[in-house]
Every structure is written in structure tokens, then in C-alpha cells.
C-alpha atoms as a PDB file:
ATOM      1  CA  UNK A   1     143.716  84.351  72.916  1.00  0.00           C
ATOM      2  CA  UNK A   2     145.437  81.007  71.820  1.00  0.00           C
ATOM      3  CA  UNK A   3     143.576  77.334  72.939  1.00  0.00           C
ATOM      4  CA  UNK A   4     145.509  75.572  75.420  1.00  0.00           C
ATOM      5  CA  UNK A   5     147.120  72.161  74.277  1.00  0.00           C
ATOM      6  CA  UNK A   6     144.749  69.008  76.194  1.00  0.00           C
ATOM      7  CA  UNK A   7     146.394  68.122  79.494  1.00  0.00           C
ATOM      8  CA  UNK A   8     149.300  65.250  79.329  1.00  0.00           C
ATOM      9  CA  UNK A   9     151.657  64.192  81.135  1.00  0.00           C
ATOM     10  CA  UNK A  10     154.181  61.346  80.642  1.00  0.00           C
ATOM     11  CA  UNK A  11     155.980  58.913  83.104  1.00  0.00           C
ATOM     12  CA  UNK A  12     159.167  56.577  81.638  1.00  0.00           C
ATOM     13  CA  UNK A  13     160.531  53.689  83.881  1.00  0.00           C
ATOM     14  CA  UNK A  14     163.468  52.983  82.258  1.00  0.00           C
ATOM     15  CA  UNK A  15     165.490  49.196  83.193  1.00  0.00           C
ATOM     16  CA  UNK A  16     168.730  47.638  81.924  1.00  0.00           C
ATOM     17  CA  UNK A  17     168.590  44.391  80.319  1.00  0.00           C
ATOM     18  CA  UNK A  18     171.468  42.636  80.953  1.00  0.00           C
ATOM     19  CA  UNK A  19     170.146  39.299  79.696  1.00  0.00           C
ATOM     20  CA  UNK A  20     170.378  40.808  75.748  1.00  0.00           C
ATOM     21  CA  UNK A  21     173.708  43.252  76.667  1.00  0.00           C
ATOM     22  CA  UNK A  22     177.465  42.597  76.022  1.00  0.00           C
ATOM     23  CA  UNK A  23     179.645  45.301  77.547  1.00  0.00           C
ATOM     24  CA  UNK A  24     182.609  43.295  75.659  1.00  0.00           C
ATOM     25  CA  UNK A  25     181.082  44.070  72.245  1.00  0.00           C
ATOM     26  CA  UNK A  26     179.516  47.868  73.492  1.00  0.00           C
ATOM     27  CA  UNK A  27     176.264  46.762  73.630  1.00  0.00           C
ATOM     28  CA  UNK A  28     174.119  48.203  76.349  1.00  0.00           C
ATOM     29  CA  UNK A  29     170.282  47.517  76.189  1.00  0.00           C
ATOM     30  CA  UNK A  30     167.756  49.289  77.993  1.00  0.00           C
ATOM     31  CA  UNK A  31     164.042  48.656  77.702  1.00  0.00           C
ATOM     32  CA  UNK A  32     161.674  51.946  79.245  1.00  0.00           C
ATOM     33  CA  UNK A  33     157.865  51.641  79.500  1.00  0.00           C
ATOM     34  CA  UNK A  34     156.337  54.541  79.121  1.00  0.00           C
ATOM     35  CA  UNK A  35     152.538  55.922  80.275  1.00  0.00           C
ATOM     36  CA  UNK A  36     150.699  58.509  78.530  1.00  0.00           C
ATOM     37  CA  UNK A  37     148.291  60.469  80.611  1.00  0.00           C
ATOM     38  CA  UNK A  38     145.269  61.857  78.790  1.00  0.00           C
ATOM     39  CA  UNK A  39     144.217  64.759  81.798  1.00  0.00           C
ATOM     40  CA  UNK A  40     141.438  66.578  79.453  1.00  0.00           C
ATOM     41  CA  UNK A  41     137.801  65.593  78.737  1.00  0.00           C
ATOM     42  CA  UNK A  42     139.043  64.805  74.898  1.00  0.00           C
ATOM     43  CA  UNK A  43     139.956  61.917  73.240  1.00  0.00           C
ATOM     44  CA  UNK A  44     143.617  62.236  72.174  1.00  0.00           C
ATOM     45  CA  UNK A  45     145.410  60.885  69.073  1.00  0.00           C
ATOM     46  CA  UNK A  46     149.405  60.124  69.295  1.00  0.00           C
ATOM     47  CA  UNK A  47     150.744  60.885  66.058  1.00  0.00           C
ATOM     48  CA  UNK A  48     154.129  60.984  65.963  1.00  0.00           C
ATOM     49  CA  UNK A  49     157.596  60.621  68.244  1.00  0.00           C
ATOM     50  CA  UNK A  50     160.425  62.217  68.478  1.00  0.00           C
ATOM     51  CA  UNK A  51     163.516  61.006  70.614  1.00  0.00           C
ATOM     52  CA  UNK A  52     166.806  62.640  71.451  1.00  0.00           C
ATOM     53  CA  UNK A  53     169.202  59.743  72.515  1.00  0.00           C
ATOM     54  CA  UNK A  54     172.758  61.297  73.922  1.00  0.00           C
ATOM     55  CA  UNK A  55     175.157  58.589  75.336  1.00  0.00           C
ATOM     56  CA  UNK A  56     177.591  58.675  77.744  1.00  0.00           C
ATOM     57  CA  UNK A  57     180.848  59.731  75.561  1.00  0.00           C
ATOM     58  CA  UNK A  58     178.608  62.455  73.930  1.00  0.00           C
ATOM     59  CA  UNK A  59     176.803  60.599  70.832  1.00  0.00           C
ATOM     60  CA  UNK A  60     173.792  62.017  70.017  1.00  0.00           C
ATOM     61  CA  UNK A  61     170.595  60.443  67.929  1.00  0.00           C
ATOM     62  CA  UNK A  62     167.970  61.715  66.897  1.00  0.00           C
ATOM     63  CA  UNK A  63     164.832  59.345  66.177  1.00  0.00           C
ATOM     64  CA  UNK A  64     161.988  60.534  64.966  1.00  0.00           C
ATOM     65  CA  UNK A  65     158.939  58.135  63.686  1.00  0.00           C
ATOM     66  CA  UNK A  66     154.939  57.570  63.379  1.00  0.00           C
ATOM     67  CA  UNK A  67     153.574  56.895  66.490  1.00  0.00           C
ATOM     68  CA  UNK A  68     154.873  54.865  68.834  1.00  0.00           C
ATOM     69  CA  UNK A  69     155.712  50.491  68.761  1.00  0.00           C
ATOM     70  CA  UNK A  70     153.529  50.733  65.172  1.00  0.00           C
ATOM     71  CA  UNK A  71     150.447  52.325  66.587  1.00  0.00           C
ATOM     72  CA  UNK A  72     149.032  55.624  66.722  1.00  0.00           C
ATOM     73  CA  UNK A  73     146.598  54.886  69.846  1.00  0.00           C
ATOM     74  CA  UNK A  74     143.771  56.971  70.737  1.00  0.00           C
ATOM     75  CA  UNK A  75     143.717  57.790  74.519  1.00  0.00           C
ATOM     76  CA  UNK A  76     140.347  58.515  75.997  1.00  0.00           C
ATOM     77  CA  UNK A  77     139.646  61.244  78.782  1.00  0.00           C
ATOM     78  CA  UNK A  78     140.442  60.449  81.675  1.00  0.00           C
ATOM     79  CA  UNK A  79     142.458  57.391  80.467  1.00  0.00           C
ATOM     80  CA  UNK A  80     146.349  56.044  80.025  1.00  0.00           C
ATOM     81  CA  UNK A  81     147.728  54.558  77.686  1.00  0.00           C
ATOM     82  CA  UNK A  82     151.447  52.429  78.406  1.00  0.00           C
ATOM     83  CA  UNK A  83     153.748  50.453  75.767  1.00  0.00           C
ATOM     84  CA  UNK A  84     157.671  49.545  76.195  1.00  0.00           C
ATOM     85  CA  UNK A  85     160.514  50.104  73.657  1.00  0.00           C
ATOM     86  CA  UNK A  86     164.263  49.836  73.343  1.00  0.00           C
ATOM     87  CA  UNK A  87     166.900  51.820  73.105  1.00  0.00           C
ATOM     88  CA  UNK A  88     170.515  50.115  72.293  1.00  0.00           C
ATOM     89  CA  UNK A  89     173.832  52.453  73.686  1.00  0.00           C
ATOM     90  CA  UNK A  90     177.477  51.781  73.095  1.00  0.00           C
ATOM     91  CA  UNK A  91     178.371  52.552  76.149  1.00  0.00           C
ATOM     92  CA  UNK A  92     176.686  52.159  80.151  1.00  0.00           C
ATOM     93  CA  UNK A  93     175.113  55.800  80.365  1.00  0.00           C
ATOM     94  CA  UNK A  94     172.510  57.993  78.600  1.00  0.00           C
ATOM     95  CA  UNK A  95     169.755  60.605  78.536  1.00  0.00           C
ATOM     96  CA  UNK A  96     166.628  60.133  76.251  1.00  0.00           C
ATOM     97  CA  UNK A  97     164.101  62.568  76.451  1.00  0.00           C
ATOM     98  CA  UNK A  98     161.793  63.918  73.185  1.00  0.00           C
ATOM     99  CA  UNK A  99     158.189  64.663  72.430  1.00  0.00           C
ATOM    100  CA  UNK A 100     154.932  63.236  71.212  1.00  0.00           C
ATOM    101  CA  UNK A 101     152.735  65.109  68.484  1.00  0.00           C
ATOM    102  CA  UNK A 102     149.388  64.612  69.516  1.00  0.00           C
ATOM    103  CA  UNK A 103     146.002  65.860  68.471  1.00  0.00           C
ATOM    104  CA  UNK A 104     142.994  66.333  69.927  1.00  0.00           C
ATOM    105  CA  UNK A 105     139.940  64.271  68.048  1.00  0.00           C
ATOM    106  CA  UNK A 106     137.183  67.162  69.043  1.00  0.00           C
ATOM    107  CA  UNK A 107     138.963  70.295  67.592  1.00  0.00           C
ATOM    108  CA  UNK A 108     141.372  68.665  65.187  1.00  0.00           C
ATOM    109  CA  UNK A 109     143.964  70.734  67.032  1.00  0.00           C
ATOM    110  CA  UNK A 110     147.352  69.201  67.151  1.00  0.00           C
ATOM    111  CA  UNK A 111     149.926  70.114  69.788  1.00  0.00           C
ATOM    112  CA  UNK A 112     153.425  68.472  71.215  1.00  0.00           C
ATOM    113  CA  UNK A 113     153.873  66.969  74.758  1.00  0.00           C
ATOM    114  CA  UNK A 114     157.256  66.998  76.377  1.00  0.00           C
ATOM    115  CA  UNK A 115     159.361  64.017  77.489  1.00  0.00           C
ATOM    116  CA  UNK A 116     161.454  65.036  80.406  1.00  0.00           C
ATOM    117  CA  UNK A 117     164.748  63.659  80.211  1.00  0.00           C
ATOM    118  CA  UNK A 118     165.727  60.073  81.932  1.00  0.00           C
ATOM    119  CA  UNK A 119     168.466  58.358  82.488  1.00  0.00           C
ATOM    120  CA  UNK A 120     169.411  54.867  81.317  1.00  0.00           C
ATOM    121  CA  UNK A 121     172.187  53.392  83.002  1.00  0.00           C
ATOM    122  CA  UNK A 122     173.716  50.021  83.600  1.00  0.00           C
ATOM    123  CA  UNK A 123     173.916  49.012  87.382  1.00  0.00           C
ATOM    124  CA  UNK A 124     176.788  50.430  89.160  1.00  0.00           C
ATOM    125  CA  UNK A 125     177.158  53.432  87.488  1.00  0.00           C
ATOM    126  CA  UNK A 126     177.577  56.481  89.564  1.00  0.00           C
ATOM    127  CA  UNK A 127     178.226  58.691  86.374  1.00  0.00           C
END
């Protein structure tokens, strides 16, 4: 019988930022804060990121990275822990969505957590 993976869940509010955009020059900028739940009676670790950015007109990148905005923050039980980040498109519509490899502090176990996909989109877009 395999250990379960520590209980986490992760919310992403993503919001254009048309103050540092330029459509003109294909420059859309989108900050998204995300929250980190820590649901288990362990203290968590965040190692590592990995994000899947496909645009629009069917770009795709791939980041991948230590930790996340140049931490690797331990999240109590029971706690949260929230940053915000940037993502630059070419063009007014996109998906991110990735993972975070985590591990937990008591067994030394490390495991992934799941991003669900979000959209980032510039206001008016119905695509």
C-alpha cells in the first residue's frame, strides 16, 4: 500500500495589466496570485515549479524553475501560503496551468500538486 501525497490544493486569480501592456508591440501582461493550501497536519516544503504557458495562436512554453518568486517556502499545517508572478503573451489569450514539487518535512516524502488550468485574457475577449 503506497502513502498518500499531503493534502493541497491551489487557487490562481489571474488579472491583466494593462498599465505595463502594448497590444501594438504584442505585448500582453498578466500578473496571477496564487494560494497554496497546506490541508495535512505536516509542514510542507515547495521545491520546485513547473508551468505550461500555451497562447492564443498555439505557442507553447514550458517553464520550469526552483521554487517559486526565489523562495522555496515552508507551509505549515493548516496554513497558506500566497505570492504573485507574471506571465508576458504575444497575443490577448492563454492557458497556464503546471505543478509544484513539494515535500513533506516529517517523512521526507516528495510528491507533485496539480495546477488546474486558467485562463489569462485581456478584457473583451470572448475567445
Amino acid at each position: 500500500m503506497s502513502e498518500e501525497a499531503p493534502a493541497m490544493t491551489v487557487a490562481v486569480e489571474p488579472d491583466y495589466r494593462t498599465d505595463e501592456s502594448s497590444p501594438g508591440d504584442k505585448r500582453y501582461v498578466f500578473s496571477y496570485t496564487v494560494t497554496v493550501y497546506n490541508h495535512s497536519d505536516s509542514n510542507i516544503q515547495l521545491l520546485s515549479r513547473y508551468w505550461k504557458i500555451t497562447q492564443g495562436h498555439g505557442k507553447v512554453q514550458e517553464v520550469r524553475g526552483n521554487g517559486v518568486v526565489g523562495k522555496q517556502p515552508t507551509i505549515a499545517a493548516g496554513h497558506s501560503f500566497r505570492y504573485t508572478s507574471r506571465a508576458v503573451l504575444e497575443c490577448p489569450v492563454g492557458v497556464m496551468q503546471g505543478s509544484y514539487t513539494c515535500v513533506d518535512l516529517s517523512t521526507r516524502q516528495s510528491f507533485d500538486v496539480a495546477i488546474a488550468p486558467f485562463r489569462l485574457a485581456s478584457p473583451n475577449q470572448v475567445h
